[in-house]
Every structure is written in C-alpha cells, then in structure tokens.
N, C-alpha and C. Protein backbone atom coordinates (compact mmCIF):
# COMPACT_ATOMS: atom_id res chain seq x y z
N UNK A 1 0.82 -1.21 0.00
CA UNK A 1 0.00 0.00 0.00
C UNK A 1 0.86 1.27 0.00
N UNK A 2 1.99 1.54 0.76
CA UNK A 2 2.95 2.27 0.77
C UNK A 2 3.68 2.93 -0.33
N UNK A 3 3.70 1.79 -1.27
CA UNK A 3 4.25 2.08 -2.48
C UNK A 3 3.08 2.19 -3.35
N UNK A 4 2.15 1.63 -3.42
CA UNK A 4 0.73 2.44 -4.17
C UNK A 4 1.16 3.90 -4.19
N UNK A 5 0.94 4.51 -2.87
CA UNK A 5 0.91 5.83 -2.42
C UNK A 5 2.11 6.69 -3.42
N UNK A 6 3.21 5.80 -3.14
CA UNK A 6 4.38 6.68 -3.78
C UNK A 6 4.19 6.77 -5.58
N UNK A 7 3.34 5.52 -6.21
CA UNK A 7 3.29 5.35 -7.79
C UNK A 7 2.03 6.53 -7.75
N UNK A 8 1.26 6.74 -6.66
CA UNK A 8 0.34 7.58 -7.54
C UNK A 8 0.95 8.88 -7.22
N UNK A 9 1.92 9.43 -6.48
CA UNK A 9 2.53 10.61 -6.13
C UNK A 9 3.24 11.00 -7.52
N UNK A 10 4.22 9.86 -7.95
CA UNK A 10 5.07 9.64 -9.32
C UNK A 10 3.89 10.24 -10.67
N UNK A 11 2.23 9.15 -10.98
CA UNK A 11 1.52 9.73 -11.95
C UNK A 11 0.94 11.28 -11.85
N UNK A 12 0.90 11.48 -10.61
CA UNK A 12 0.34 13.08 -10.44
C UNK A 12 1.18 13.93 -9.84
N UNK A 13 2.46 13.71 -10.29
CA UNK A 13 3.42 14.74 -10.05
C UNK A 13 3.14 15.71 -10.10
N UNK A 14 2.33 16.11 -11.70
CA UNK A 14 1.84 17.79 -12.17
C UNK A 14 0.97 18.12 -11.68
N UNK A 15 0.41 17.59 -10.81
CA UNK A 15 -0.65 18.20 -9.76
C UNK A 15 -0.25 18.45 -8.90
N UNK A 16 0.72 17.54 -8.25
CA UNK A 16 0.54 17.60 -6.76
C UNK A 16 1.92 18.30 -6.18
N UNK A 17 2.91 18.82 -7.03
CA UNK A 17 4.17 19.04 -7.13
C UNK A 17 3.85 20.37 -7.11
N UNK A 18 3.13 21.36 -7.96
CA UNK A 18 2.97 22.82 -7.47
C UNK A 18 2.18 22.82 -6.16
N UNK A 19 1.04 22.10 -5.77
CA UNK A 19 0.56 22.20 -4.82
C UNK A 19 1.89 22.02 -3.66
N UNK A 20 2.19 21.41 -3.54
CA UNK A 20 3.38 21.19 -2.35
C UNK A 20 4.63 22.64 -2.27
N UNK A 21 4.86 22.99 -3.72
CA UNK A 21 5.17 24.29 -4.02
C UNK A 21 5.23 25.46 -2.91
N UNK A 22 3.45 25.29 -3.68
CA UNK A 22 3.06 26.68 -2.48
C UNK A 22 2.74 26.33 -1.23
N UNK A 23 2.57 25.55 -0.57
CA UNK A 23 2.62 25.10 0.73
C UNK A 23 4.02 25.15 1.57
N UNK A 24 4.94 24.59 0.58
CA UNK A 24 6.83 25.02 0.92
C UNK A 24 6.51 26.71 1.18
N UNK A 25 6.09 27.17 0.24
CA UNK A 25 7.02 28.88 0.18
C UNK A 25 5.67 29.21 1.17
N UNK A 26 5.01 29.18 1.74
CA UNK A 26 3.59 29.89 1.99
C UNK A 26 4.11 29.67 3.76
N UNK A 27 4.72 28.56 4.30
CA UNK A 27 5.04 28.04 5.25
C UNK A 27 6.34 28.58 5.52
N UNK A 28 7.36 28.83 4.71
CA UNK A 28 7.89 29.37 4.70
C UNK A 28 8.27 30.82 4.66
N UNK A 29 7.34 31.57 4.35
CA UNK A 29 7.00 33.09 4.27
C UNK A 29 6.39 33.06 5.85
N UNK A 30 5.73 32.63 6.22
CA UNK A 30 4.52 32.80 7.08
C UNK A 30 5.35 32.37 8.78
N UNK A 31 6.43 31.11 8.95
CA UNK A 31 7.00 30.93 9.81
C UNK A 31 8.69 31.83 9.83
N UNK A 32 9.16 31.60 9.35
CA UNK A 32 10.42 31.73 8.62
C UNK A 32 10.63 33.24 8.16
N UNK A 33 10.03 34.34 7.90
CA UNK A 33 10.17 35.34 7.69
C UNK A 33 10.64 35.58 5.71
N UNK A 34 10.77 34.45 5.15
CA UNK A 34 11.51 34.24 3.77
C UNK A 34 10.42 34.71 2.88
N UNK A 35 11.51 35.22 1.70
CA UNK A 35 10.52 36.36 0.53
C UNK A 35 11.17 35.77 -0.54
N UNK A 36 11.07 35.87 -1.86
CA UNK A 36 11.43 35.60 -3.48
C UNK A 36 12.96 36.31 -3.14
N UNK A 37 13.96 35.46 -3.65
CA UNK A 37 14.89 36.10 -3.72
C UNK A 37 15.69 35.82 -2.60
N UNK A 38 14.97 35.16 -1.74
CA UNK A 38 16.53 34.77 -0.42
C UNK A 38 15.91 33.32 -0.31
N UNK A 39 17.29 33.08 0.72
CA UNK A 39 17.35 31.36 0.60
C UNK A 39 16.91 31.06 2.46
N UNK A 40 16.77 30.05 2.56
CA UNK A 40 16.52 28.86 3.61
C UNK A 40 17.86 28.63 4.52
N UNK A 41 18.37 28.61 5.75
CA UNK A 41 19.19 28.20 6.39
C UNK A 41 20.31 27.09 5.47
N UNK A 42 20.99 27.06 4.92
CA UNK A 42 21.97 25.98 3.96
C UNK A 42 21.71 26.17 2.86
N UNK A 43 21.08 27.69 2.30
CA UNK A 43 20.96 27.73 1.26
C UNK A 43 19.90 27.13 0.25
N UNK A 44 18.88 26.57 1.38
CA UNK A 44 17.72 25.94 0.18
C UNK A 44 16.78 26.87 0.30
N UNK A 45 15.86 26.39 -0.89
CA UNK A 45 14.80 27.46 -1.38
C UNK A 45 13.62 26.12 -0.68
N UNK A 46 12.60 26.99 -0.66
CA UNK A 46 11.08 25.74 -0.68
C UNK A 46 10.88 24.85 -1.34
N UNK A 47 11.26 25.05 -2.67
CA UNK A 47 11.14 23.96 -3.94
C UNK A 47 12.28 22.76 -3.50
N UNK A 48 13.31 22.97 -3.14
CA UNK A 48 14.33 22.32 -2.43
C UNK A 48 13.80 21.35 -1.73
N UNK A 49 13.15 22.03 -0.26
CA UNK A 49 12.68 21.46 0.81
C UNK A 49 11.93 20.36 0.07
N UNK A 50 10.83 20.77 -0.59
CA UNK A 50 9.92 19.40 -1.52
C UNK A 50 10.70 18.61 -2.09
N UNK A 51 11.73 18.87 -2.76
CA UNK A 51 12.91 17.67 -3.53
C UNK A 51 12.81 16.92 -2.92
N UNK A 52 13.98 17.58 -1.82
CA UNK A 52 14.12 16.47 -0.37
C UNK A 52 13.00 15.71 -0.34
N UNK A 53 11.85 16.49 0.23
CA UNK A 53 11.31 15.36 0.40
C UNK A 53 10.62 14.22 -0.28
N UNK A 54 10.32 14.72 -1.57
CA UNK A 54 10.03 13.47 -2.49
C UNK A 54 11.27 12.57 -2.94
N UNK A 55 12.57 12.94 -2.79
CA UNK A 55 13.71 11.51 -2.90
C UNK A 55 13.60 10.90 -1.52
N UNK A 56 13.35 11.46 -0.27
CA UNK A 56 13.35 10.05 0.47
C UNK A 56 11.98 9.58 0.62
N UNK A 57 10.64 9.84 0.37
CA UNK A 57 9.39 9.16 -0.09
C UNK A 57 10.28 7.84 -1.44
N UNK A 58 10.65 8.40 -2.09
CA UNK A 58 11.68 7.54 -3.22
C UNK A 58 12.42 6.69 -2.58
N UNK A 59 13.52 7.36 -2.02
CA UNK A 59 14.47 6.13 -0.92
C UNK A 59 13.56 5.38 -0.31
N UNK A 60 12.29 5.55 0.56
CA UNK A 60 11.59 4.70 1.36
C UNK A 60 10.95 3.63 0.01
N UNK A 61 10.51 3.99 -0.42
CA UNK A 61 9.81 2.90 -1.66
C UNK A 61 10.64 1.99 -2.54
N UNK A 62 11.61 2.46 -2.18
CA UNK A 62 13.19 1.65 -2.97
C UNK A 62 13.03 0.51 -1.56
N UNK A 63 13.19 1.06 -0.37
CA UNK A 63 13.90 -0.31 0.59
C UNK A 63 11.94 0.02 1.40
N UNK A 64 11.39 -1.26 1.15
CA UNK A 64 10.32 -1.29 1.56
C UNK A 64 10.58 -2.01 3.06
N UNK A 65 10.10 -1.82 4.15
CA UNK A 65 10.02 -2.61 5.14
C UNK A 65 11.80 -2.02 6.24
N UNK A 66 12.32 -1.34 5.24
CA UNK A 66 13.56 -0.94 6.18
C UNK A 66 13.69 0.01 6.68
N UNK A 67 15.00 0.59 7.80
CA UNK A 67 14.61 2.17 8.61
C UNK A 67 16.21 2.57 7.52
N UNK A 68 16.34 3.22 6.93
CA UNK A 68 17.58 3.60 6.80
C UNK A 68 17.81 5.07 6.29
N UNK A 69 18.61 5.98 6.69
CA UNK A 69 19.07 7.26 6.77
C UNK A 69 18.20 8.38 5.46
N UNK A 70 17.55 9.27 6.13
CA UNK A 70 17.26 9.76 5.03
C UNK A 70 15.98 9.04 3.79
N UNK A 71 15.15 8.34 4.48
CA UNK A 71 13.95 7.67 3.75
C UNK A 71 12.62 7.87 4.74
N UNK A 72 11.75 8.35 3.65
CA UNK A 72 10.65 8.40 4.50
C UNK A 72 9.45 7.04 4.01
N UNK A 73 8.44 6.27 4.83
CA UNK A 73 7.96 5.83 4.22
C UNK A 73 6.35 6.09 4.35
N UNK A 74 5.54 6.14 2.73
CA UNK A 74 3.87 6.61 3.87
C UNK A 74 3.20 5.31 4.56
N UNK A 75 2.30 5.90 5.11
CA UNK A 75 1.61 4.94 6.38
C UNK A 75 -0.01 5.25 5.11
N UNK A 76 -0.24 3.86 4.29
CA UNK A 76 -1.37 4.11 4.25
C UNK A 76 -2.78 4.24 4.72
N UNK A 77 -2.65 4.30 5.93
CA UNK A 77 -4.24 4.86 6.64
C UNK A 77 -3.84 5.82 6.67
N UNK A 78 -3.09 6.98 6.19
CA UNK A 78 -3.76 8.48 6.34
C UNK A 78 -3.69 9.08 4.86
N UNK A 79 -4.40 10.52 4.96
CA UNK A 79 -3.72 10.58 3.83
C UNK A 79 -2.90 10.84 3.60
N UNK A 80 -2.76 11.28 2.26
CA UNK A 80 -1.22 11.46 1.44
C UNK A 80 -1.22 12.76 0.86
N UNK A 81 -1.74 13.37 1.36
CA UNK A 81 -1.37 14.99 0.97
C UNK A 81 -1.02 15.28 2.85
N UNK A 82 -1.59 15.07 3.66
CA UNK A 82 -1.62 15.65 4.89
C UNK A 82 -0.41 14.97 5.13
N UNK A 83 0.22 13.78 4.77
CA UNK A 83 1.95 13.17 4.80
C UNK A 83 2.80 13.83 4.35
N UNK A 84 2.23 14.65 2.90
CA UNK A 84 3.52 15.19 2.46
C UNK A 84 3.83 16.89 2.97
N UNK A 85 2.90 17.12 3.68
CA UNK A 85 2.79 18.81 3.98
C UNK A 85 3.28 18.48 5.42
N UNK A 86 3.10 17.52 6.27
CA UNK A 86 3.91 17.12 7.34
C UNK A 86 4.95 16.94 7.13
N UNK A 87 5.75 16.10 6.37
CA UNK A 87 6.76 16.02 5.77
C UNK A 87 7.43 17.32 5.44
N UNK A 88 7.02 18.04 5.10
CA UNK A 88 7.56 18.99 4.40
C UNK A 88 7.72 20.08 5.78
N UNK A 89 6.51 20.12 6.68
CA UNK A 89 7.19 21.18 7.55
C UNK A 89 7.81 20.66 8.52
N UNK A 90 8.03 19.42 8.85
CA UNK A 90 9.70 18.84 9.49
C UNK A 90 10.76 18.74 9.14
N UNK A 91 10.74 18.66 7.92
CA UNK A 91 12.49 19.39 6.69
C UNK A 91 12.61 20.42 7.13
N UNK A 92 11.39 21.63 7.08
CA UNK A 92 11.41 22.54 7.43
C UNK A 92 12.13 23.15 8.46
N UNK A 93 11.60 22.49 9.91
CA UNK A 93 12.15 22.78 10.78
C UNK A 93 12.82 21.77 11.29
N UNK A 94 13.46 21.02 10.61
CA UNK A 94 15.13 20.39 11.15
C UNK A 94 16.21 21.25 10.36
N UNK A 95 15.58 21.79 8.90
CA UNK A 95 16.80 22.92 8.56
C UNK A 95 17.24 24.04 9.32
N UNK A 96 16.40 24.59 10.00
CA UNK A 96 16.40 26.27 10.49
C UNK A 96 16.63 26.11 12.13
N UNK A 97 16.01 24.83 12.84
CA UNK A 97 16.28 25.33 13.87
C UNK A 97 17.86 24.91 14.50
N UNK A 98 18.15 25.69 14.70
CA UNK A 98 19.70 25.78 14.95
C UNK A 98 20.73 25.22 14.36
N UNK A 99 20.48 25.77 13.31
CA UNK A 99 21.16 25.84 11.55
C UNK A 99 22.36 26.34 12.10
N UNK A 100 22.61 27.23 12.95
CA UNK A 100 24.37 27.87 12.76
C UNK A 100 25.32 26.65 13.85
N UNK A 101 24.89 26.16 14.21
CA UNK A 101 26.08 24.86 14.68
C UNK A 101 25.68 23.21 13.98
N UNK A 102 24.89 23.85 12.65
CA UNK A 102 25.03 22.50 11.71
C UNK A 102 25.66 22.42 10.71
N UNK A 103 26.04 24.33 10.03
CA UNK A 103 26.27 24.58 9.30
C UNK A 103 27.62 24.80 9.13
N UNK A 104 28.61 24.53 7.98
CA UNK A 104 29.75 24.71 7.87
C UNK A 104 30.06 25.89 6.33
N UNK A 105 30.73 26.89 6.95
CA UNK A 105 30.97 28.31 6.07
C UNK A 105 31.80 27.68 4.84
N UNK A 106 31.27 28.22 3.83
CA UNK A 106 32.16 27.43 2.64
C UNK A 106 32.92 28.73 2.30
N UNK A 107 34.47 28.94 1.70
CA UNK A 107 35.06 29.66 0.97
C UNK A 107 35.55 30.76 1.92
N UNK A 108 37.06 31.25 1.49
CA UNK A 108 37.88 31.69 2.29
C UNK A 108 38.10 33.42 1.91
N UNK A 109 37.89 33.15 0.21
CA UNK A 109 38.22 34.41 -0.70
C UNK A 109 37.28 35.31 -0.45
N UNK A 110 37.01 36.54 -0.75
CA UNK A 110 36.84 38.05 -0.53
C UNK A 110 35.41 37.84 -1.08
N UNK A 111 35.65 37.37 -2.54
CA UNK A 111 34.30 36.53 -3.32
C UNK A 111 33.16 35.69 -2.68
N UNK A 112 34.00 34.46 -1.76
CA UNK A 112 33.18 33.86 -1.10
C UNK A 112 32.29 34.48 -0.28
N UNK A 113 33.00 35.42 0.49
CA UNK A 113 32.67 35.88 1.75
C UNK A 113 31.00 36.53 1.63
N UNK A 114 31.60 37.03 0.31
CA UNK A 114 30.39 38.12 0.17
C UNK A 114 28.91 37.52 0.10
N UNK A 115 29.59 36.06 -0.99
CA UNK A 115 28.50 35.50 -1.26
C UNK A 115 28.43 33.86 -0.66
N UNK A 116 27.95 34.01 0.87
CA UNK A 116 28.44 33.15 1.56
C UNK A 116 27.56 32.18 1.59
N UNK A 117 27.97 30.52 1.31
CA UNK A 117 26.87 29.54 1.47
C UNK A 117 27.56 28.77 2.23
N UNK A 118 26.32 27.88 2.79
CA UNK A 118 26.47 26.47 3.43
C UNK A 118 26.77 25.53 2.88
N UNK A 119 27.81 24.48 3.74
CA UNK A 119 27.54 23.25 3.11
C UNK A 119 26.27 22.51 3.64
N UNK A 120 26.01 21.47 2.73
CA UNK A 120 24.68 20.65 3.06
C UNK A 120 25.13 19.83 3.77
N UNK A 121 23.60 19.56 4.98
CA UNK A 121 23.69 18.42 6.11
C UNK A 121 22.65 18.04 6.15
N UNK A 122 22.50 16.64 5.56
CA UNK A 122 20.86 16.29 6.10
C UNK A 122 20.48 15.52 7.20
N UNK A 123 19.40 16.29 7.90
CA UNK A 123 19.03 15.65 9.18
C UNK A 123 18.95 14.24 9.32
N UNK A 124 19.57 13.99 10.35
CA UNK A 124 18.88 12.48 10.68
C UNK A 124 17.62 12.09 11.03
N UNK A 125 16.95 10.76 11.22
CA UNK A 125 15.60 10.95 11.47
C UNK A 125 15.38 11.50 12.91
N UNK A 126 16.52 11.52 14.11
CA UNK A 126 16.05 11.45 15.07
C UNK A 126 15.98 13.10 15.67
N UNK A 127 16.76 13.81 14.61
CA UNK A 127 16.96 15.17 14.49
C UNK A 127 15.78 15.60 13.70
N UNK A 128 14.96 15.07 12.86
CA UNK A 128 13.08 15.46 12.16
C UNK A 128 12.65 15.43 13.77
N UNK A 129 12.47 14.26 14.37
CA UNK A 129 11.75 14.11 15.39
C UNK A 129 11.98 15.22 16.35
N UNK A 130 12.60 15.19 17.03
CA UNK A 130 13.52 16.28 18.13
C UNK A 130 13.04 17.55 17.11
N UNK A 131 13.17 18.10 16.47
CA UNK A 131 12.60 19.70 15.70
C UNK A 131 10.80 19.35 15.60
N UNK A 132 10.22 18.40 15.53
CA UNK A 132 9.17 18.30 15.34
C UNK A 132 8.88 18.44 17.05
N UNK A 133 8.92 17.87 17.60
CA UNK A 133 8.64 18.32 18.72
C UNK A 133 9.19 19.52 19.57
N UNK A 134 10.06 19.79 19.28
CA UNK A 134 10.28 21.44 19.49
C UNK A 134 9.27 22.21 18.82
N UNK A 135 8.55 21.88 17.67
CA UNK A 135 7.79 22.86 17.06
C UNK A 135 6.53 22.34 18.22
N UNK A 136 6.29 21.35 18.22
CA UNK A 136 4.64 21.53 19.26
C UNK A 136 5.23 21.88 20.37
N UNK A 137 6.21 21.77 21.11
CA UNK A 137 6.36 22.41 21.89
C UNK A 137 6.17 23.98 21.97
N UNK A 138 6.54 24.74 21.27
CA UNK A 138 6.46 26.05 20.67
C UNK A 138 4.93 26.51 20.70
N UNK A 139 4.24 25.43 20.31
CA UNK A 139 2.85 25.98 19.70
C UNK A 139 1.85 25.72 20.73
N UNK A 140 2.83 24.95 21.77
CA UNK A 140 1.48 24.54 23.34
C UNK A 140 2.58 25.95 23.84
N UNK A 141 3.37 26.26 24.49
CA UNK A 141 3.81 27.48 24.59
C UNK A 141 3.19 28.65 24.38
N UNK A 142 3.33 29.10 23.22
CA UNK A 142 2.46 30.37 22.55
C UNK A 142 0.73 30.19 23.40
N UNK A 143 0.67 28.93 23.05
CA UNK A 143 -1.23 29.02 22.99
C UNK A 143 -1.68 29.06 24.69
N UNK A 144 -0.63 29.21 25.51
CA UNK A 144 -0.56 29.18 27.25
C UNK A 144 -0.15 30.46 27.39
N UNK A 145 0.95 31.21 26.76
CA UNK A 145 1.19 32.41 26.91
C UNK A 145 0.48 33.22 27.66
N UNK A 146 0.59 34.18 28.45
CA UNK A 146 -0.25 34.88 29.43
C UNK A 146 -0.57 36.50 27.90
N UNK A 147 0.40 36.87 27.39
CA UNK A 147 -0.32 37.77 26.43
C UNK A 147 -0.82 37.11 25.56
N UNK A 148 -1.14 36.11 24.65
CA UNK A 148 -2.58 35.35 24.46
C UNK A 148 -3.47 35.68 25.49
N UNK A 149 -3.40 34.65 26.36
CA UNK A 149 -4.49 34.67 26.92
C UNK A 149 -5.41 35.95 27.45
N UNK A 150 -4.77 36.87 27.56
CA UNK A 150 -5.17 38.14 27.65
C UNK A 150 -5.51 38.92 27.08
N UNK A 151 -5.52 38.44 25.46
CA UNK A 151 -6.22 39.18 24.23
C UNK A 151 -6.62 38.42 23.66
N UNK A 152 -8.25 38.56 23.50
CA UNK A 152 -9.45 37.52 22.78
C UNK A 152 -9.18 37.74 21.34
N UNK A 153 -8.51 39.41 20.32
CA UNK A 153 -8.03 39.40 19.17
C UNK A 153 -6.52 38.28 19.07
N UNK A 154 -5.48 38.17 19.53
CA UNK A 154 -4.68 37.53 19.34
C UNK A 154 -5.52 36.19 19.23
N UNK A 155 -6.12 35.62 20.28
CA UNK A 155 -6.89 34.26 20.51
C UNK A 155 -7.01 34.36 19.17
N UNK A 156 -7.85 34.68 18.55
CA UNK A 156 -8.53 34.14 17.30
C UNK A 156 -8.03 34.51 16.03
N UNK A 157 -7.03 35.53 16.24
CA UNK A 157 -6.10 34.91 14.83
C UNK A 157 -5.03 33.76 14.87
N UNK A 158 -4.64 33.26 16.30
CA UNK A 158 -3.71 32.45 16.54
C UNK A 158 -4.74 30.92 16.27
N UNK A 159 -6.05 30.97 15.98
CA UNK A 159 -6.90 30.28 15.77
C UNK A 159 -6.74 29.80 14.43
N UNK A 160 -6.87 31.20 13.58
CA UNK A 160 -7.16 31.00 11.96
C UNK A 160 -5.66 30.47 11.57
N UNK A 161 -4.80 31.03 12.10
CA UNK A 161 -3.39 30.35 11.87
C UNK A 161 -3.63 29.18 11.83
N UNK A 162 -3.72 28.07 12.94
CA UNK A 162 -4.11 26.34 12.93
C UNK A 162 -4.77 26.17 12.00
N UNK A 163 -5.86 27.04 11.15
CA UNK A 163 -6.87 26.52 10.44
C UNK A 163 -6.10 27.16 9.10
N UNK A 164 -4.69 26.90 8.94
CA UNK A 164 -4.54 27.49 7.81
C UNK A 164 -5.44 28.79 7.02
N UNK A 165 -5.51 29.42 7.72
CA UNK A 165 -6.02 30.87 7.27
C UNK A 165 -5.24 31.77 7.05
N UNK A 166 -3.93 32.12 6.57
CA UNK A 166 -2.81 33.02 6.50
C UNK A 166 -2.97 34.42 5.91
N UNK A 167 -3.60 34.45 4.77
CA UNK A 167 -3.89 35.67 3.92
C UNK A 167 -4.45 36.62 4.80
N UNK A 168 -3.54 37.49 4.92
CA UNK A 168 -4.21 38.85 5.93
C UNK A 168 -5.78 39.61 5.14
N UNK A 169 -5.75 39.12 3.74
CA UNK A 169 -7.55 39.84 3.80
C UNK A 169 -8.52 39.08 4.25
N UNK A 170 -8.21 37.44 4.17
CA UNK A 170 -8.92 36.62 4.56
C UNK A 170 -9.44 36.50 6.22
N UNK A 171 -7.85 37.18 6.69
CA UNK A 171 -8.17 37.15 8.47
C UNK A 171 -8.95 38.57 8.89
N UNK A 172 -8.91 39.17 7.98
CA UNK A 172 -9.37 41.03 8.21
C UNK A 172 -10.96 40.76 7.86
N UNK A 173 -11.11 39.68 6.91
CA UNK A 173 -12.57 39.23 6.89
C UNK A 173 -13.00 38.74 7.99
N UNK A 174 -12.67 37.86 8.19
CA UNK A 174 -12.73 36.76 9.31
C UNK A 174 -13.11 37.40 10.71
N UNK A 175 -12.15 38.17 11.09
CA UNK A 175 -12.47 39.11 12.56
C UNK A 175 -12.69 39.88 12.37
N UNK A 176 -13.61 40.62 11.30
CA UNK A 176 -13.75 41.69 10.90
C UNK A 176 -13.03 43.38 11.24
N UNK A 177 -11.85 42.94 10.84
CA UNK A 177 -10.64 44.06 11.35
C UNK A 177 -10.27 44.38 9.74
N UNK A 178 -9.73 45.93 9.86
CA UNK A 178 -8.83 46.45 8.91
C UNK A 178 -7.60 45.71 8.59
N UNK A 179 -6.65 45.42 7.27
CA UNK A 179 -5.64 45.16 7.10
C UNK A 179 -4.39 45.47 7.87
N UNK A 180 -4.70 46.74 8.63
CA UNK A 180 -4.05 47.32 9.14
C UNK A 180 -3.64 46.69 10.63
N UNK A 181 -4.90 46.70 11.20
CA UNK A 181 -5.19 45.57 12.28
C UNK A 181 -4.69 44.32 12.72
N UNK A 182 -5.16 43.80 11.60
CA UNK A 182 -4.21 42.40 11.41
C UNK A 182 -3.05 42.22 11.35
N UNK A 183 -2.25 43.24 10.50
CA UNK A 183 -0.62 43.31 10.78
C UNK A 183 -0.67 43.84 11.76
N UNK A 184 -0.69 44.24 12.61
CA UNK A 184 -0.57 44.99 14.40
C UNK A 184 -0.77 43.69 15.19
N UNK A 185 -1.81 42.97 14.77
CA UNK A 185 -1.95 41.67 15.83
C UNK A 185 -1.21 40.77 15.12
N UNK A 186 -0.69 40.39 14.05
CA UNK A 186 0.29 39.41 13.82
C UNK A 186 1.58 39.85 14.26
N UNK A 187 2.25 41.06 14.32
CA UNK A 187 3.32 41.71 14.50
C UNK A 187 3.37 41.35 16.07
N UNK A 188 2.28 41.48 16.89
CA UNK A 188 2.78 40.90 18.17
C UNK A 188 2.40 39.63 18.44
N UNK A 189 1.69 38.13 17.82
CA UNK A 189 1.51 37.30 17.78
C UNK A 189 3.07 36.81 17.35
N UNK A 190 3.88 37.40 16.44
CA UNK A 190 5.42 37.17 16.21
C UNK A 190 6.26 37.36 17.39
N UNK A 191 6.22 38.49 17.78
CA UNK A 191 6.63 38.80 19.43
C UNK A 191 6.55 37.85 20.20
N UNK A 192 5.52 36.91 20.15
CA UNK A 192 4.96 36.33 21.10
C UNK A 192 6.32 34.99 20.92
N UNK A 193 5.80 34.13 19.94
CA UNK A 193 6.79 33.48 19.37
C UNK A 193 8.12 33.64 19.44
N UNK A 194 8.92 34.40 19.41
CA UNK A 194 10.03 34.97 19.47
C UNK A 194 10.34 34.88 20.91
N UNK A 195 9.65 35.19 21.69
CA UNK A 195 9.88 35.40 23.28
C UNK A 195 9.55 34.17 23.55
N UNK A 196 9.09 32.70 22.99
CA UNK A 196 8.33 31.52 23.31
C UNK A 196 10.21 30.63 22.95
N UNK A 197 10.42 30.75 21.66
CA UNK A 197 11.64 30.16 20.86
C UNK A 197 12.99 30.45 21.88
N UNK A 198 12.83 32.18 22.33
CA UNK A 198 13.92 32.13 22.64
C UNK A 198 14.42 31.97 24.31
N UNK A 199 13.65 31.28 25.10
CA UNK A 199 13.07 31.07 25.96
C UNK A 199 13.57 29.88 26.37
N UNK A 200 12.92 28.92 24.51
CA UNK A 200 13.40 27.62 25.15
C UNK A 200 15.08 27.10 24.82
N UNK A 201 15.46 27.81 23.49
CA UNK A 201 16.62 27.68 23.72
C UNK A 201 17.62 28.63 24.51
N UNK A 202 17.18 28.94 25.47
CA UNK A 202 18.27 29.43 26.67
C UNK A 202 18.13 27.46 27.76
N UNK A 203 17.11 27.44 27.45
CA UNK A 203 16.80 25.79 28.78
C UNK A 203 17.53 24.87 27.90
C-alpha cells in the first residue's frame, strides 16, 4: 500500500508538485520570515525542501520494510497529501532550527565571503523528530502564553493560523478588522513566538 501511495505521487506529479510548491514557500513566508529572492538556512529554497522530500518518499519505496538514513515511508491509513505537507514542515524545521552549529561556512576568498553559502547536512531521522517536537512544543507554549491569553483578538487569529487561514484579507474578513489591524496583531503574535523560541533555547 505504501508504495501504491508513492506510484500515484510519481503519476500526479503535475498536480501535486505545485501544490506542495506553495505550501513550501507559503510556510515558509509565514514561519520563517523568507521572501522571493533569499534562501533557507543551507541555502535551500522551498522547492528544495519538496525535492528532499520526495527523494526520500523515493528512498523509502526503494527499501520497503527498512529504517535507513534519510527515507521516509507513507503509512497508508492516512492521507497522502496531509503526509507530504507534514513532511515537508519537518524538513522545514530540522533545517532552520539551529542551523548555525550545523552549518559549515564554505570559501575563504573576498568573493566567497560576500556571497556566503552552506555546506549541506541532512538531518537524521532522530533530528526530524527532536525539531518536530520542538515545534509543538512552541505551539502549546504560545497558545498558554499569558499575552494570548489576555487578548481575545490575538486568541482568534492564533486560531485562523491552525486553520490554515494566513492571507491577511482573509483574516481582516474573518475578525472583521482592517488590514491594518491584522498586521498589528500578527506583529505581536510574532513577538509572542520569538519570546516563546527564545526562551526555550536558553533551557
């Protein structure tokens, strides 16, 4: 069944390959602070992040039944879009979170410097896991926060967030607030986060 999953991923590539697209960059804009034109912690873009993860969906369907480095395999009782957007935001955050003691500075020259990249490191599985749970950790954090809890506007955009609601006209609909509004309460819903992240890596 596993490999079902992966042959019909393979026939509907052209579907399901931009969709994963914008879910990379949208997740990435939205957590990550990243715009057109800059890169990902090691130098990857979103489209990247999806590579990754469709060669080890690949590696896993190559060695069926095995655990080995860098392979993911699907679990057919769920689905397979909600696998690969999971997938995708645990690449996510095994790249970024504490990218500068994974990362090694490439190039010595004046040239390099300027235009400075990473070498590549890919997570292990037990390093997905460990960032995946740093991220719920993060997100039971935030949602306990005493400034949450103390603003019923934060509450309920930190709501539409879970419900994938991102588009600030969509949330200005939603709570019926100005555009303006909404960036004021996301701007400190970021705050919030920021003071949640950096919190836990001091512990």
């Amino acid at each position: 069944m596993s490999d079902d999953y992966f042959r019909y991923l393979q026939d509907h590539a052209e579907e399901i390959i931009p969709i994963l697209y914008d879910y990379a960059r949208n997740l990435a804009r939205r957590q990550y602070h990243w715009c057109e034109g800059k890169s990902l912690p090691l130098g990857k873009s979103p489209e990247d992040i999806v590579t990754d993860v469709y060669m080890a969906y690949a590696r896993g369907a190559a060695s069926p039944g095995k655990r080995i480095k860098g392979a993911r395999h699907f679990d057919p009782t769920k689905d397979i879009m909600l696998q690969l957007k999971g997938s995708i935001k645990s690449a996510m955050w095994a790249l970024t979170d504490k990218a500068s003691t994974k990362n090694e500075l490439l190039g010595s020259s004046e040239e390099d410097a300027k235009q400075a990249e990473f070498g590549s490191t890919e997570p292990l599985p037990d390093e997905v896991v460990e960032s995946a749970d740093f991220a719920k950790t993060v997100v039971e954090r935030v949602k306990n926060h005493p400034k949450l809890k103390a603003n019923c506007d934060l509450q309920d955009l930190f709501a539409l967030f879970e419900l994938e609601k991102t588009d600030v006209a969509d949330q200005a609909n939603e709570l019926g607030k100005n555009p303006q509004e909404i960036c004021q309460l996301r701007y400190q819903l970021r705050q919030i986060y920021s003071e949640v992240i950096d919190e836990l890596n001091r512990q």
